[in-house]
N, C-alpha and C. Protein backbone atom coordinates (compact mmCIF):
# COMPACT_ATOMS: atom_id res chain seq x y z
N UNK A 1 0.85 -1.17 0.00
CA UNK A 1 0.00 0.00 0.00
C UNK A 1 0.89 1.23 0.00
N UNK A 2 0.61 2.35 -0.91
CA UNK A 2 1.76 3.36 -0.69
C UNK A 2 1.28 4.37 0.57
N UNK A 3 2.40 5.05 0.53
CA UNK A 3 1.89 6.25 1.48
C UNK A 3 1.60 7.44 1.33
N UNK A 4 0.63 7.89 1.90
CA UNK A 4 -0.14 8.93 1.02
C UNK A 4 0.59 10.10 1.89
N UNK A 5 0.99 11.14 1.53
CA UNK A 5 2.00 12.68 1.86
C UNK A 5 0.75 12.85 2.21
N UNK A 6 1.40 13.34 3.59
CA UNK A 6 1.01 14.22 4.64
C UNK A 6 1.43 16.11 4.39
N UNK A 7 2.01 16.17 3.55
CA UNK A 7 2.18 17.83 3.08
C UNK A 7 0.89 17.93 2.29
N UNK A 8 0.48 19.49 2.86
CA UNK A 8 -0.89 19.37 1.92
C UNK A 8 -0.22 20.10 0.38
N UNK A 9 0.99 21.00 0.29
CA UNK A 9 1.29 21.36 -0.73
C UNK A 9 1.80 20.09 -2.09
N UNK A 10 1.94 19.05 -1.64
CA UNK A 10 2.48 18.09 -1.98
C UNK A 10 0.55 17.84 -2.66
N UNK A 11 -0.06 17.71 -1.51
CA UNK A 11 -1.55 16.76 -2.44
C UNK A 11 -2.20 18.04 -2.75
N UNK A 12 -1.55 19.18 -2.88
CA UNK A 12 -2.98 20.33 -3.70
C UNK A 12 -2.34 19.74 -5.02
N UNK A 13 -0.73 20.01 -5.18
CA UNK A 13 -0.06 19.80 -6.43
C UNK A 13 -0.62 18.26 -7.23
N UNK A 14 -0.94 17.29 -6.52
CA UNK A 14 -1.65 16.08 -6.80
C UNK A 14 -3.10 16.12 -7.47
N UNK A 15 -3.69 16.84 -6.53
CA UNK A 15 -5.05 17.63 -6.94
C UNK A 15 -4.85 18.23 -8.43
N UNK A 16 -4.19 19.32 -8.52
CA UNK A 16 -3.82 19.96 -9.41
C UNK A 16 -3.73 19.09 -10.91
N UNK A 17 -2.70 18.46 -10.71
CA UNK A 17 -2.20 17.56 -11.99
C UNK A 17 -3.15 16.47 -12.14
N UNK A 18 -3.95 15.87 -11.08
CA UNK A 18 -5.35 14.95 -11.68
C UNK A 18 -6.54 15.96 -12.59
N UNK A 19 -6.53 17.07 -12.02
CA UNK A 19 -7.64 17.81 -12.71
C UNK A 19 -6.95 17.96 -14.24
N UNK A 20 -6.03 18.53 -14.44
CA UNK A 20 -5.22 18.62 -15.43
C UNK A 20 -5.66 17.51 -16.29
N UNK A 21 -4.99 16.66 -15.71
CA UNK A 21 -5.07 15.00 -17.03
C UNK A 21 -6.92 15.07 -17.27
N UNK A 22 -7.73 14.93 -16.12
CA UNK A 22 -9.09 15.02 -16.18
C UNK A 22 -9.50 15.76 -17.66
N UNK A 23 -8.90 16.94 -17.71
CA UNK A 23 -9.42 18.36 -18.50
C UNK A 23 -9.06 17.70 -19.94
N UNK A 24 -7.84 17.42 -20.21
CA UNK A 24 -7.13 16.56 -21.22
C UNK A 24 -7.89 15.70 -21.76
N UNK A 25 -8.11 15.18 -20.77
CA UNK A 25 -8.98 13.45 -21.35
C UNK A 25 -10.55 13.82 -21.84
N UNK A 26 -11.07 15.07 -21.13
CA UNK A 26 -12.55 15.07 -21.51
C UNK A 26 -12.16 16.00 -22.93
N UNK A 27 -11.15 16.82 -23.30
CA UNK A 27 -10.78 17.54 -24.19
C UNK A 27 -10.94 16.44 -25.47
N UNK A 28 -10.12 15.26 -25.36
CA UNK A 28 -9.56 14.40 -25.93
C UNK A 28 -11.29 13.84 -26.96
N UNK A 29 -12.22 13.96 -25.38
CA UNK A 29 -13.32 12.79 -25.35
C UNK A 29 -14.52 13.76 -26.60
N UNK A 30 -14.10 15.03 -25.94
CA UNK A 30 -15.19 16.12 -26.65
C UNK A 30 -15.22 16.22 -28.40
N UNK A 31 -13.62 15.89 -28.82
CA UNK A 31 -13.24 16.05 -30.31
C UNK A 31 -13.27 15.08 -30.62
N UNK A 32 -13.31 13.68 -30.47
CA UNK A 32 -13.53 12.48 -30.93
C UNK A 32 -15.31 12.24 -31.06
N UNK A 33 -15.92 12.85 -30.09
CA UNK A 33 -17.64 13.23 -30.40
C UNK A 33 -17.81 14.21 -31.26
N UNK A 34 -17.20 14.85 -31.60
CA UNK A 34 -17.30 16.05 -32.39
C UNK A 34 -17.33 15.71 -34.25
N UNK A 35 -15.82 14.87 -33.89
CA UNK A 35 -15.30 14.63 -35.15
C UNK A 35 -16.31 13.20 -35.70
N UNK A 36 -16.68 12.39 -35.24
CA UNK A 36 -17.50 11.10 -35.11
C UNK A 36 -18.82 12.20 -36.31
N UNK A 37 -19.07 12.84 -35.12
CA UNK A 37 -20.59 13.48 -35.79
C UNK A 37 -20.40 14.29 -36.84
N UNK A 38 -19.51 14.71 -37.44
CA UNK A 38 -18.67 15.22 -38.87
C UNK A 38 -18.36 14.04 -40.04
N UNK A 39 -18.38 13.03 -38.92
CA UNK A 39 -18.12 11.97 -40.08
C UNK A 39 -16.39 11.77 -40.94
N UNK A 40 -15.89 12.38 -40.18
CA UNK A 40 -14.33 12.54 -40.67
C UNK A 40 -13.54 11.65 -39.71
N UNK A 41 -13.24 10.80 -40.59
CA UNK A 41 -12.88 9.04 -40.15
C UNK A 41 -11.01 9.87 -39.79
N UNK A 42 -10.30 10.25 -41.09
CA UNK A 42 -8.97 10.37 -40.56
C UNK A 42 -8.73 10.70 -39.39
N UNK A 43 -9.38 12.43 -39.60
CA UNK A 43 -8.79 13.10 -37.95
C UNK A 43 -9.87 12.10 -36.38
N UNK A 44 -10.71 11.60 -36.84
CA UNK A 44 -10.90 11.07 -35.91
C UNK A 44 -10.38 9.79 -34.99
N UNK A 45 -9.05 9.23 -36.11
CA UNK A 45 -8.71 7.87 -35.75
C UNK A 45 -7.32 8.72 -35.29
N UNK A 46 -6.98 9.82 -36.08
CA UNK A 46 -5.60 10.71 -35.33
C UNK A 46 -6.27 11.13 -33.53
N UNK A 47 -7.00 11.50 -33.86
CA UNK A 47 -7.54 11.90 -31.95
C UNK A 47 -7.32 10.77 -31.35
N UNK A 48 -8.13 9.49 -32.35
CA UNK A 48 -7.90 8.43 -31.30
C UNK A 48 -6.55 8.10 -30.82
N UNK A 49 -5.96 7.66 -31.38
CA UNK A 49 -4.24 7.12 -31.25
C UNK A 49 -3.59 8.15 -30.24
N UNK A 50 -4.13 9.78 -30.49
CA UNK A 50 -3.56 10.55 -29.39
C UNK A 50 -3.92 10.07 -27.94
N UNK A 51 -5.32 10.25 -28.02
CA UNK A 51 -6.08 10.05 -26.57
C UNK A 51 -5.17 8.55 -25.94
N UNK A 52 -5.23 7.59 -26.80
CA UNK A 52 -4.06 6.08 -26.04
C UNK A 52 -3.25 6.37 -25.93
N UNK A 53 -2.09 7.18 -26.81
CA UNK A 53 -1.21 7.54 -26.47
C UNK A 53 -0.37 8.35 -25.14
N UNK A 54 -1.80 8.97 -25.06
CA UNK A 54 -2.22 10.24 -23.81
C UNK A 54 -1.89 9.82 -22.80
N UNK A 55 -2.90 8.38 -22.12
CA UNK A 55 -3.39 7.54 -21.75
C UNK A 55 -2.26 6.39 -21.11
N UNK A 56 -1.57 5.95 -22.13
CA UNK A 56 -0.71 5.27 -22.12
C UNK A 56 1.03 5.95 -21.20
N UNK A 57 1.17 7.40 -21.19
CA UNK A 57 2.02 7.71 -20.52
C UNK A 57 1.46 8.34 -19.50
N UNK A 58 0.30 8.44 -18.87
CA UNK A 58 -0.09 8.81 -17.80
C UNK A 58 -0.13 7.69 -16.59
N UNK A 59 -0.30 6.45 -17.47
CA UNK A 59 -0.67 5.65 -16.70
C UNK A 59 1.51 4.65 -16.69
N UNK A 60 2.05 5.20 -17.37
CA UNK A 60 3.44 4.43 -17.34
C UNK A 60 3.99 5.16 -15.95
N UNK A 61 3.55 6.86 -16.32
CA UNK A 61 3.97 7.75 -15.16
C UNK A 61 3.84 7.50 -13.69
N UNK A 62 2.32 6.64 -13.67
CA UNK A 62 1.64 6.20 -12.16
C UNK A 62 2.75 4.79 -11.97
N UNK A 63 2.73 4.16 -13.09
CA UNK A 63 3.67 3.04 -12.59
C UNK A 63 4.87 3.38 -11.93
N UNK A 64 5.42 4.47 -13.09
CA UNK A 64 6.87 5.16 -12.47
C UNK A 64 6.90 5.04 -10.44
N UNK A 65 5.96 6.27 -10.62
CA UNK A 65 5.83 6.63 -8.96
C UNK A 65 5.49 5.38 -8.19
N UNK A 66 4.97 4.55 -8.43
CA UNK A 66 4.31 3.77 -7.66
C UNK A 66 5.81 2.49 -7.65
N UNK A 67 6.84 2.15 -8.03
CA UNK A 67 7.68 1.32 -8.12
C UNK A 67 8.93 2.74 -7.51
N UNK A 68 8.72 4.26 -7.61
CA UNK A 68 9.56 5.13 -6.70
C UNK A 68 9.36 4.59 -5.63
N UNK A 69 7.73 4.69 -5.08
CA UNK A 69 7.53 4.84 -3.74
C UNK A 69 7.92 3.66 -2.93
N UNK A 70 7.83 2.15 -3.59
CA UNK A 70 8.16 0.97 -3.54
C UNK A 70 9.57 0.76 -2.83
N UNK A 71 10.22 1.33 -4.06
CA UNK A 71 11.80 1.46 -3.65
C UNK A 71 12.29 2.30 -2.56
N UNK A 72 11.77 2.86 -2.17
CA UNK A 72 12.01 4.29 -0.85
C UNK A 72 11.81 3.93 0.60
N UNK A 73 10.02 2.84 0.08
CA UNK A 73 9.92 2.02 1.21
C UNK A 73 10.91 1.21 1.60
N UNK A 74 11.45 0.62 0.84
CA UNK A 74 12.34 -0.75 1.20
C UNK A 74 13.68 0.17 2.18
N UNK A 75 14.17 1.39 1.13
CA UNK A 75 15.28 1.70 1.84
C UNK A 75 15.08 2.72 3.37
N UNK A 76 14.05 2.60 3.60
CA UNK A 76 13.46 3.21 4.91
C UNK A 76 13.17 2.24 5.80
């Protein structure tokens, strides 16, 4: 189980950067509905591949931290 920071400047900045990706992803979600209902197959399969792509290093990033916090534990 990791440990969740006790600095609150530490979890506004947490706060912060989830809303962020949040804003991203519904950005992502809004032009792929957009483009769908335009009927424009290219740019819509380019949004797509972005949005996984998006997706795909947000979630490598959580791994990152989560195998940091892992390792920090051990040496503590």
């Amino acid at each position: 189980m990791s440990r969740i920071p006790k600095n609150k400047k530490v979890i506004s900045e947490y706060a912060r950067d989830i809303m962020l990706i949040d804003k991203i992803y519904q950005s992502f979600e809004a032009l792929e509905e957009t483009l769908g209902k335009l009927k424009l197959e290219e740019p819509l399969f380019i949004t797509y591949m972005a949005k996984k792509s998006f997706a795909d290093k947000v979630f490598s990033q959580i791994q990152h931290y989560r195998e940091k916090l892992r390792y920090h534990k051990y040496l503590n």
